[in-house]
C-alpha atoms as a PDB file:
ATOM      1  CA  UNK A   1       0.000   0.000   0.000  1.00  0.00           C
ATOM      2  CA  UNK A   2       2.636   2.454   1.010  1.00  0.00           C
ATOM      3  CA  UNK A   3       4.110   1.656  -2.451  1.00  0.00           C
ATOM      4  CA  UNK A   4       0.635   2.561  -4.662  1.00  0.00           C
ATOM      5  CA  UNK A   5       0.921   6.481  -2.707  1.00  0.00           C
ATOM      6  CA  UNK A   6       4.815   6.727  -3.554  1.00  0.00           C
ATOM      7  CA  UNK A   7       3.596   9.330  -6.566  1.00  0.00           C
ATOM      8  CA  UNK A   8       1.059  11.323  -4.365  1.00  0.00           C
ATOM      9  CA  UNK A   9       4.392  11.854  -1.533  1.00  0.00           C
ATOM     10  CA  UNK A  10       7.209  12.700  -4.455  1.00  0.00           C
ATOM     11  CA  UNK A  11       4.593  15.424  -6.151  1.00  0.00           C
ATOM     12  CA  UNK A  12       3.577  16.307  -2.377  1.00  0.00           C
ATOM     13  CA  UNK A  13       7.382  16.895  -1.171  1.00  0.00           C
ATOM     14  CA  UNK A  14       7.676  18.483  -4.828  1.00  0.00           C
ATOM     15  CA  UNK A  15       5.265  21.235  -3.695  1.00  0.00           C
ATOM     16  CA  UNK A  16       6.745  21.603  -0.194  1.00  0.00           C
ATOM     17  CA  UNK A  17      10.258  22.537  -1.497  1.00  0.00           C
ATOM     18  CA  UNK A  18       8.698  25.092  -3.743  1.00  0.00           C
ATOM     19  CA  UNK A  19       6.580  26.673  -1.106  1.00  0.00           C
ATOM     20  CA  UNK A  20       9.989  26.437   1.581  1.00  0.00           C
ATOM     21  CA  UNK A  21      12.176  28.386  -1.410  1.00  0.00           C
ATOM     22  CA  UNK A  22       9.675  30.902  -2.195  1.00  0.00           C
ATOM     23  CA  UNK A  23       9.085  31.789   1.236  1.00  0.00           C
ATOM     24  CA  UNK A  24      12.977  31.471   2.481  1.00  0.00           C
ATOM     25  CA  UNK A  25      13.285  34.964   3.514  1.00  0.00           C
ATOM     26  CA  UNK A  26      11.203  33.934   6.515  1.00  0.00           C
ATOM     27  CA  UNK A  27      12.156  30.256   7.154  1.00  0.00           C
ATOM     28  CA  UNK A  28      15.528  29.639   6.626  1.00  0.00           C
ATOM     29  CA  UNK A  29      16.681  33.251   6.536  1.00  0.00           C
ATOM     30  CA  UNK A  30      14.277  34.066   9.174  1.00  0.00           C
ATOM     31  CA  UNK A  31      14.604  34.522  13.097  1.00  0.00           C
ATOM     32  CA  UNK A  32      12.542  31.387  14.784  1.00  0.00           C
ATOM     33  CA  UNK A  33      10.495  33.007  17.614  1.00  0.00           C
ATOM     34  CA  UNK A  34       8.815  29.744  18.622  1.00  0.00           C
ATOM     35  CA  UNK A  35       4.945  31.113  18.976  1.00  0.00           C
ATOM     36  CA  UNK A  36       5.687  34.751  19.860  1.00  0.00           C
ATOM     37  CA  UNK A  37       4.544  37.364  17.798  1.00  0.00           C
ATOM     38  CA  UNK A  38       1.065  35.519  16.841  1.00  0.00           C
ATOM     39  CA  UNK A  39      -2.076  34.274  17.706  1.00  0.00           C
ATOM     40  CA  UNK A  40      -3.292  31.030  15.998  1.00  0.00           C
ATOM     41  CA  UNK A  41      -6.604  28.873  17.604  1.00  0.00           C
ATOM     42  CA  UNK A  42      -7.143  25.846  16.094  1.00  0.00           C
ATOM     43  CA  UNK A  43      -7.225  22.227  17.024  1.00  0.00           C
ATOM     44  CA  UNK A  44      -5.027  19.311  15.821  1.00  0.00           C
ATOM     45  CA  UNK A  45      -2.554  21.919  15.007  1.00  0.00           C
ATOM     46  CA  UNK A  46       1.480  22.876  15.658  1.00  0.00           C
ATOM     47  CA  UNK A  47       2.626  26.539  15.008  1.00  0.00           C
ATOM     48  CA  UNK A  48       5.669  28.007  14.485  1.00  0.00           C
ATOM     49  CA  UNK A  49       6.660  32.004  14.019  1.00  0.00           C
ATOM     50  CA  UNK A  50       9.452  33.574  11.718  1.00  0.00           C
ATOM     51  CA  UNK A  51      10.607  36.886  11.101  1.00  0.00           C
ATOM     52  CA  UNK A  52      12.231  38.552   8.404  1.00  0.00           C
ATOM     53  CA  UNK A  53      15.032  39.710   9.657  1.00  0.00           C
ATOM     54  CA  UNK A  54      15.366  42.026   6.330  1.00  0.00           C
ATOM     55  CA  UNK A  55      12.295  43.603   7.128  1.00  0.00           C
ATOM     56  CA  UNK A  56      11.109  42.736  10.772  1.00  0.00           C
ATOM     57  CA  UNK A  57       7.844  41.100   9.039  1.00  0.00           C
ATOM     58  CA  UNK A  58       6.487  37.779  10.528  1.00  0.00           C
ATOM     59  CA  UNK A  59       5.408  34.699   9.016  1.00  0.00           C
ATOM     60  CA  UNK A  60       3.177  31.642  10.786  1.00  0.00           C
ATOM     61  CA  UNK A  61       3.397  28.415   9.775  1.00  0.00           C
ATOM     62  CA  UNK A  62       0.486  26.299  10.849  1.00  0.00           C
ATOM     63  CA  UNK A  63       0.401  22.764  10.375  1.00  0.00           C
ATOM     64  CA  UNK A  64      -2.845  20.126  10.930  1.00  0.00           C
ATOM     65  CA  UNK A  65      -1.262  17.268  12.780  1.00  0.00           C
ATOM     66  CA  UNK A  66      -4.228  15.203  12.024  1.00  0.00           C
ATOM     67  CA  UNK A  67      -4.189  11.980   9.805  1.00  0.00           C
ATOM     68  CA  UNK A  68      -8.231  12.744   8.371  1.00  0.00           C
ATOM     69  CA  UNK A  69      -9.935  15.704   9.392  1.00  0.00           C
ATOM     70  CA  UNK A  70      -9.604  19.063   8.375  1.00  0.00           C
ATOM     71  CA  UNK A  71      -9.007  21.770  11.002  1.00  0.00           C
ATOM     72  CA  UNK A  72      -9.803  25.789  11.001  1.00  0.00           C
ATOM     73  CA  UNK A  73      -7.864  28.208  12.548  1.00  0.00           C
ATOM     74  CA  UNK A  74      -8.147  31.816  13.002  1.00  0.00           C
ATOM     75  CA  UNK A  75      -5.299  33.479  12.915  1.00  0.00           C
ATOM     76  CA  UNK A  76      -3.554  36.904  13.804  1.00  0.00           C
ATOM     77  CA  UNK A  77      -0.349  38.900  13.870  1.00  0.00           C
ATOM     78  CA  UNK A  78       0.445  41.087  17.279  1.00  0.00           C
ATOM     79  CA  UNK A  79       0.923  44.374  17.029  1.00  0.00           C
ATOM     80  CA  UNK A  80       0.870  44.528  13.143  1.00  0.00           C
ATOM     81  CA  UNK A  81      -1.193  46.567  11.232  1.00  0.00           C
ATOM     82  CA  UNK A  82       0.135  44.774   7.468  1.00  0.00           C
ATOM     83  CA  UNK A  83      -2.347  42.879   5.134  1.00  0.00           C
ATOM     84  CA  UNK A  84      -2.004  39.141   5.710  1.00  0.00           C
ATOM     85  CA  UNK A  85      -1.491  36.514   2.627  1.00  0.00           C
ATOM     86  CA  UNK A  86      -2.130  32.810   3.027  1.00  0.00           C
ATOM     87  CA  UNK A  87      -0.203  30.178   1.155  1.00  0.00           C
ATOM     88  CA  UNK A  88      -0.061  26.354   1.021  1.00  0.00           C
ATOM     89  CA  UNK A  89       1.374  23.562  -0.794  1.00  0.00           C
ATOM     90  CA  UNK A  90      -1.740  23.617  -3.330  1.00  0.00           C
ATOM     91  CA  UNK A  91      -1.244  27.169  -3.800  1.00  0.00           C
ATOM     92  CA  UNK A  92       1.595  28.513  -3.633  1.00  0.00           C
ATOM     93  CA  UNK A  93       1.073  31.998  -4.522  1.00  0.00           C
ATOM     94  CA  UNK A  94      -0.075  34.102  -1.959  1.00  0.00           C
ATOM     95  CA  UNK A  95      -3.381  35.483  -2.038  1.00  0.00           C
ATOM     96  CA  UNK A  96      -4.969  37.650   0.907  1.00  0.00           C
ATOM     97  CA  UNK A  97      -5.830  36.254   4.166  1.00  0.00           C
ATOM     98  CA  UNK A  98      -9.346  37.171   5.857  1.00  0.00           C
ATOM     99  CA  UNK A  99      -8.220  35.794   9.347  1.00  0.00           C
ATOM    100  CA  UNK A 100      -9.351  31.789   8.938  1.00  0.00           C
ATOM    101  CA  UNK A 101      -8.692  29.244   7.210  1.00  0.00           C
ATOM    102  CA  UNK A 102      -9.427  25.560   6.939  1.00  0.00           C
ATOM    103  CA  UNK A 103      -6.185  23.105   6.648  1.00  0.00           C
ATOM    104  CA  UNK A 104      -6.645  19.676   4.912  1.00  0.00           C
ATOM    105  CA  UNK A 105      -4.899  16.582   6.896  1.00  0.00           C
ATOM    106  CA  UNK A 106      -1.549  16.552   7.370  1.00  0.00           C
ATOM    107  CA  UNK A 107      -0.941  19.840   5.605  1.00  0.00           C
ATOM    108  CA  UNK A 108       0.343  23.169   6.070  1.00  0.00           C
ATOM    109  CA  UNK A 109      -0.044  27.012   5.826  1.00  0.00           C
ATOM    110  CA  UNK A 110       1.825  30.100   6.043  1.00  0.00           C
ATOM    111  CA  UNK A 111       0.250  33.128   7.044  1.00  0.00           C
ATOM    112  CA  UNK A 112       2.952  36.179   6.434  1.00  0.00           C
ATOM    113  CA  UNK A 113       2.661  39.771   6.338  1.00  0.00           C
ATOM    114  CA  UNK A 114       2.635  41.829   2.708  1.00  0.00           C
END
């Protein structure tokens, strides 16, 4: 069985190093601030804070933990008065971020600051 979903994880990882290079400037460049700097309510969930240390902006990523249920979260930045975009594996390009959002299983966002 774990053979048959081989495909599905190679395309999956695929779109996971795309989304981690596009938004390096905040992960791997980034300061780690643990959960400081945000406020994310969800359940299922793990959530991790970065800042740019270019620009002082902060990024959230938010991951659903569980195996087959969707989760929402709400989501907000302390202290910042910036327009919020949303990104994921399945799309990649940020668009703008209304405060919630619903994560599919085992998957991932990143709120960040325009």
């Amino acid at each position: 069985n774990q053979l048959k979903t081989y495909p599905q994880v190679m395309e999956y990882g695929k779109k996971l190093e795309a989304l981690r290079t596009k938004y390096h400037d905040f992960i791997w460049e980034g300061e780690f601030n643990d959960t400081k700097g945000a406020k994310v309510e969800g359940s299922n969930i793990d959530y991790a804070v970065y800042s740019n240390k270019s620009n002082g902006k902060k990024a959230i990523v938010i991951v659903n933990k569980s195996y087959d249920t969707e989760t929402s979260v709400n989501v907000s930045v302390d202290n910042s008065e910036n327009a919020l975009l949303i990104a994921s594996p399945e799309q990649i390009d940020a668009k703008p971020f209304n405060g919630s959002a619903i994560i599919k299983p085992l998957s991932l966002i990143i709120i960040s600051e325009k």
